[in-house]
N, C-alpha and C. Protein backbone atom coordinates (compact mmCIF):
# COMPACT_ATOMS: atom_id res chain seq x y z
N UNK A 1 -6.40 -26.62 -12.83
CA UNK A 1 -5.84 -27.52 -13.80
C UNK A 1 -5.00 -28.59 -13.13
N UNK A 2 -3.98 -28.43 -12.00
CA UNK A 2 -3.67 -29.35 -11.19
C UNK A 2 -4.40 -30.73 -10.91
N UNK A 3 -5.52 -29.94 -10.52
CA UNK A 3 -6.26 -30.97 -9.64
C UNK A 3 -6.97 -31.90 -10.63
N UNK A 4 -6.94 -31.36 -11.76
CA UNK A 4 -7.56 -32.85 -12.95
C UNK A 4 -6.32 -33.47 -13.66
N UNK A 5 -5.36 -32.90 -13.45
CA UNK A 5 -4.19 -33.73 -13.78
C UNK A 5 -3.50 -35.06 -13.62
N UNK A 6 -3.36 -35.92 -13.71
CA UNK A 6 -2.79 -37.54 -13.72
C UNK A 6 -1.78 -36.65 -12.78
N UNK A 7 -1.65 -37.43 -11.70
CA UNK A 7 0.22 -36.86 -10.83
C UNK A 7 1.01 -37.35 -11.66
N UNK A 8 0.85 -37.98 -12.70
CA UNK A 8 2.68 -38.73 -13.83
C UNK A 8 2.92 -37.55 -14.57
N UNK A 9 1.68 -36.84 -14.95
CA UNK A 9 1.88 -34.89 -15.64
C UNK A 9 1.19 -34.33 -15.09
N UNK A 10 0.94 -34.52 -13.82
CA UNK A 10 0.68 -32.56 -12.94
C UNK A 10 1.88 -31.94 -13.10
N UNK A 11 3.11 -31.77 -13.17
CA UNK A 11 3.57 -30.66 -14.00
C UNK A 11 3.54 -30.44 -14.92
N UNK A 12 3.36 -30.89 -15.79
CA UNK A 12 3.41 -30.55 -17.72
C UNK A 12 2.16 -30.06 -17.86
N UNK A 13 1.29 -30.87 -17.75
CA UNK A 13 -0.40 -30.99 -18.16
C UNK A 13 -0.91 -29.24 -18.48
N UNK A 14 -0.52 -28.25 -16.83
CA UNK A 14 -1.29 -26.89 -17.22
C UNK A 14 -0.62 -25.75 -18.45
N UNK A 15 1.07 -26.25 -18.01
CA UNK A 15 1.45 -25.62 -19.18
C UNK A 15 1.89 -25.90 -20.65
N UNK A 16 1.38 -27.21 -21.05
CA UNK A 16 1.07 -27.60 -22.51
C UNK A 16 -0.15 -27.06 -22.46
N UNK A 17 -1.75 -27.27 -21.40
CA UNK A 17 -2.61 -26.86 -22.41
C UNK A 17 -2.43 -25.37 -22.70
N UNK A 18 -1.51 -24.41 -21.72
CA UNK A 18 -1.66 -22.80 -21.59
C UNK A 18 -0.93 -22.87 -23.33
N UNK A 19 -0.39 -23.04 -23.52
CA UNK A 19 0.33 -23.17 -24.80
C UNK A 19 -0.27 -23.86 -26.01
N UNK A 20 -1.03 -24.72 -25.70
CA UNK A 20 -2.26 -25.20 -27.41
C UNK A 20 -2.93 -23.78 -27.09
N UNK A 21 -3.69 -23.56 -25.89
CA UNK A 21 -4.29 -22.19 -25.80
C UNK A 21 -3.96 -21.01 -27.14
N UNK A 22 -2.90 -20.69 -26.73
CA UNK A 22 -1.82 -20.15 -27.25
C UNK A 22 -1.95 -19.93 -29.03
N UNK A 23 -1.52 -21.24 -29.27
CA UNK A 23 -1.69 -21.81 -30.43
C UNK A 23 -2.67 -21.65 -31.36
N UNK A 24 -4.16 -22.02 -30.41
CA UNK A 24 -5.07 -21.56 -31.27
C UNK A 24 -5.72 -20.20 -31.11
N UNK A 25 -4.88 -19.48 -30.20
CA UNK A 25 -5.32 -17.94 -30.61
C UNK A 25 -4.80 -17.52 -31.44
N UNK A 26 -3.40 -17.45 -31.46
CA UNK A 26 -2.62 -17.29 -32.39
C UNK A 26 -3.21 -17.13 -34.06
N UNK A 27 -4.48 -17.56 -34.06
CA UNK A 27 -4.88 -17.90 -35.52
C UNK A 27 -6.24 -17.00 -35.54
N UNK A 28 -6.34 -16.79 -34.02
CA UNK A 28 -8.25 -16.20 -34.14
C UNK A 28 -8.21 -14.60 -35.27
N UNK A 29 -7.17 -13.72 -35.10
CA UNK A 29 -6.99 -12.39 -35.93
C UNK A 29 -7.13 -12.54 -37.10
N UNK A 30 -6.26 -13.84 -37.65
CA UNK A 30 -6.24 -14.06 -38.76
C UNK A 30 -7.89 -14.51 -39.78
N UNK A 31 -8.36 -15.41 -38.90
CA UNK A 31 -9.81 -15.59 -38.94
C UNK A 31 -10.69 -14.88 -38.89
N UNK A 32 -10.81 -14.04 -37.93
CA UNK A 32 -11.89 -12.87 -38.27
C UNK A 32 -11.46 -11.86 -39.39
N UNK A 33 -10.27 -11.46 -39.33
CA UNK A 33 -10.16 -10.66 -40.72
C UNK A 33 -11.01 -11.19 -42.07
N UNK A 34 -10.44 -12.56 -42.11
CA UNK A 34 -10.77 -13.24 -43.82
C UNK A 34 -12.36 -13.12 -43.52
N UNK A 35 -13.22 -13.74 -41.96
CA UNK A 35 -14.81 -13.70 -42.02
C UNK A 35 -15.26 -12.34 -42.41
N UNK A 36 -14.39 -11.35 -41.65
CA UNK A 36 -15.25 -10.07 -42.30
C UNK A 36 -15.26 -9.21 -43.16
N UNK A 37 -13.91 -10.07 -44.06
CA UNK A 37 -13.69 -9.45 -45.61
C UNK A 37 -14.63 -10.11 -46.27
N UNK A 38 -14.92 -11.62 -46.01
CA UNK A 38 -15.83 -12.66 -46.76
C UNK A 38 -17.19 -12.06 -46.85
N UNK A 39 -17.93 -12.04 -45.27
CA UNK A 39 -19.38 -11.87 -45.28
C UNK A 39 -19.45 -11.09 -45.03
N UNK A 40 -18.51 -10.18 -44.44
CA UNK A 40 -19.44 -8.63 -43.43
C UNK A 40 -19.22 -7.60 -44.38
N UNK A 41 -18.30 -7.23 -44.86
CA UNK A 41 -18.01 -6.28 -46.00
C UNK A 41 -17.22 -5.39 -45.06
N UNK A 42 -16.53 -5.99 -44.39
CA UNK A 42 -15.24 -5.28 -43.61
C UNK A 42 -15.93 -4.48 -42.17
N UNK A 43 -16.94 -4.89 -42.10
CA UNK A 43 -18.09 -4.67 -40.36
C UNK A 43 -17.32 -5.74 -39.79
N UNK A 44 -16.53 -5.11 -38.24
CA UNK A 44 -15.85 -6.70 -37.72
C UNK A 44 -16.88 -7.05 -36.38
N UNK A 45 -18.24 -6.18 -36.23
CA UNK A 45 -19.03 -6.33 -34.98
C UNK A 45 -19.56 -7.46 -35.30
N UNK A 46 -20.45 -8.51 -36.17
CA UNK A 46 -20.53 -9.23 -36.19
C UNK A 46 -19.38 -10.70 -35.81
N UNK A 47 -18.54 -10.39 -36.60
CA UNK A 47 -17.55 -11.34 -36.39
C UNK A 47 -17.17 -11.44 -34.48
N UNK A 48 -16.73 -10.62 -34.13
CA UNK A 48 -16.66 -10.47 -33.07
C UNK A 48 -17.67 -10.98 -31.67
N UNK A 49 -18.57 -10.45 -32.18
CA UNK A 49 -19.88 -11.07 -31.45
C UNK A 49 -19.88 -12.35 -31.05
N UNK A 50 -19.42 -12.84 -33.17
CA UNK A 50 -19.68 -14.36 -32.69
C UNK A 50 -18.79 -14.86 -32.20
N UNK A 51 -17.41 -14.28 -31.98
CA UNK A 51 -16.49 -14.85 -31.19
C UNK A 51 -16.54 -14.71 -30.07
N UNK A 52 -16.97 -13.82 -29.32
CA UNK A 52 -17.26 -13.85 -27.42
C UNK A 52 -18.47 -15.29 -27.20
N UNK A 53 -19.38 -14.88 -28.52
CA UNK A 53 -20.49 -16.39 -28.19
C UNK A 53 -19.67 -17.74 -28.11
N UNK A 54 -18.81 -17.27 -28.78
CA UNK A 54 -18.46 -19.24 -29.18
C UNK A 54 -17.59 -19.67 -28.13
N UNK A 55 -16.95 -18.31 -27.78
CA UNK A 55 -15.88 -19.02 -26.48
C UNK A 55 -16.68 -18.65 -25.14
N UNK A 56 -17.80 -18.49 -25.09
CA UNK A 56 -18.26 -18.39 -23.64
C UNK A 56 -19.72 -19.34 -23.39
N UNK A 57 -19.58 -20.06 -25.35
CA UNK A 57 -20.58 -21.51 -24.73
C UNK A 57 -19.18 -22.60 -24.92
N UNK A 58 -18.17 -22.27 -25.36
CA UNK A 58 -17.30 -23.69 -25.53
C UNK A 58 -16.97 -23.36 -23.44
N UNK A 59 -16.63 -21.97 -22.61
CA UNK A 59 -16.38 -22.23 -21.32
C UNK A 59 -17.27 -23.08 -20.78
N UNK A 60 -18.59 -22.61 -20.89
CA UNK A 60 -19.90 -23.52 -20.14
C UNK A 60 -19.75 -24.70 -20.29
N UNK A 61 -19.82 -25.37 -21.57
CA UNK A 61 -19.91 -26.79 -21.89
C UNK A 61 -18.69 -27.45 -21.18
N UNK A 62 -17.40 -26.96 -21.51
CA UNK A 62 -16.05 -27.30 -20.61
C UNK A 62 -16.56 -27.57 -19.14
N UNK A 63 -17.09 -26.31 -18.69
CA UNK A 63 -17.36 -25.96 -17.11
C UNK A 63 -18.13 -27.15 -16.74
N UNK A 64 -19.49 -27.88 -17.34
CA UNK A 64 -20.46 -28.44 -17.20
C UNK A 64 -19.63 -30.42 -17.03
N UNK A 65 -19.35 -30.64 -18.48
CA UNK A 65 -18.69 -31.69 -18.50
C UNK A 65 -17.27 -32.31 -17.49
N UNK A 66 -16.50 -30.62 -17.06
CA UNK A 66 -15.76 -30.78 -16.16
C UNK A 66 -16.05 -31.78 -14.80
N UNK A 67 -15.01 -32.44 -14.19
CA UNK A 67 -14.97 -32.91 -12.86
C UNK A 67 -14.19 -32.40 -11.82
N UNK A 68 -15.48 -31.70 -11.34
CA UNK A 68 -14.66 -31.44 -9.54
C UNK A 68 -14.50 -31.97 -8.68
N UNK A 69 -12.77 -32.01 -8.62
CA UNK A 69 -12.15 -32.63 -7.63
C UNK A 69 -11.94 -32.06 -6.09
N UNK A 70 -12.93 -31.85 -5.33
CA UNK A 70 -12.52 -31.30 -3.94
C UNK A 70 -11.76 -31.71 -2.90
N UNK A 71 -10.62 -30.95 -2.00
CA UNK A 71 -9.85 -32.00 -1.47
C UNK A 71 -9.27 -33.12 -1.72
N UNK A 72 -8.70 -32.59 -3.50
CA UNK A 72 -7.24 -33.60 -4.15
C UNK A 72 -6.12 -33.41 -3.48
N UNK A 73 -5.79 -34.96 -3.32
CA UNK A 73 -4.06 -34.53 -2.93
C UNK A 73 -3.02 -34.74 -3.33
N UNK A 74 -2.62 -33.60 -3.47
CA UNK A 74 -1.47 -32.89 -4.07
C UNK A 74 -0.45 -33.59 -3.90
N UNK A 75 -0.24 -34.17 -2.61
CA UNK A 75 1.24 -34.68 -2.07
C UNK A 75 2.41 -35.35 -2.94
N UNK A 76 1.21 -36.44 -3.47
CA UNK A 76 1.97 -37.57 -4.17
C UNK A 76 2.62 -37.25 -4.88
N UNK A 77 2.24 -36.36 -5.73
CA UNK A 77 3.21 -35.95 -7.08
C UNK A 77 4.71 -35.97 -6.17
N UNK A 78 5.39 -35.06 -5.33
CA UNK A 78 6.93 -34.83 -5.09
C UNK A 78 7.14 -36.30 -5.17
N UNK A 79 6.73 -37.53 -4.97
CA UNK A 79 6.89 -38.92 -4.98
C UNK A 79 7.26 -39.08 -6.26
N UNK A 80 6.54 -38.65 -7.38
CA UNK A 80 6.27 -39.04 -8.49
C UNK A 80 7.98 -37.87 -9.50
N UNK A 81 7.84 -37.32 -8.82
CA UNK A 81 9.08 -35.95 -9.44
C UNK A 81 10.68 -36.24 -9.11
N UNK A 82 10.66 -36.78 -7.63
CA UNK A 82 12.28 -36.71 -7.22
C UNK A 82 12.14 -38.76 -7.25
N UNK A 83 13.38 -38.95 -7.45
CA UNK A 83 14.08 -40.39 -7.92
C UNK A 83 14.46 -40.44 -6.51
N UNK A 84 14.31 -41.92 -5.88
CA UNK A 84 14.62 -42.43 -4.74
C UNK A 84 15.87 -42.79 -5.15
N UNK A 85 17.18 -42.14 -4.24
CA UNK A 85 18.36 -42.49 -3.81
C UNK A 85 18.74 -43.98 -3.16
């Protein structure tokens, strides 16, 4: 996550997204309950299912569209963090 970061928020950047993360799990329990009171008739294997599917084609597509940065450098940011005296 660093390494796709702007150096003006390579610090902020990994731990705001760890925290939307967060955010929208925060809601997934709540969601499968209501899907498998709705359609399943209280079976949560379906629901479930489709939740490992959905977050392991939303990783791929992430993974795919992603840009790898090999041999980013890091340096600049302390430039960008401490105020010249």
């Amino acid at each position: 996550m660093n390494e796709l970061s702007p150096p003006a928020v390579r610090a902020t950047f990994p731990g705001l997204a760890y925290q939307f993360g967060n955010l929208l799990a925060s809601r997934n329990s709540v969601i499968q309950a209501k899907l498998t009171e709705q359609h399943y008739g209280g079976n949560y294997a379906p629901v479930l299912a489709w939740t490992v599917v959905l977050v392991a084609t939303l990783v791929v597509v992430i993974s795919l569209i992603g840009k790898e940065i090999k041999g980013a450098d890091l340096s600049t940011t302390a430039d960008l963090a401490v105020p010249d005296e």
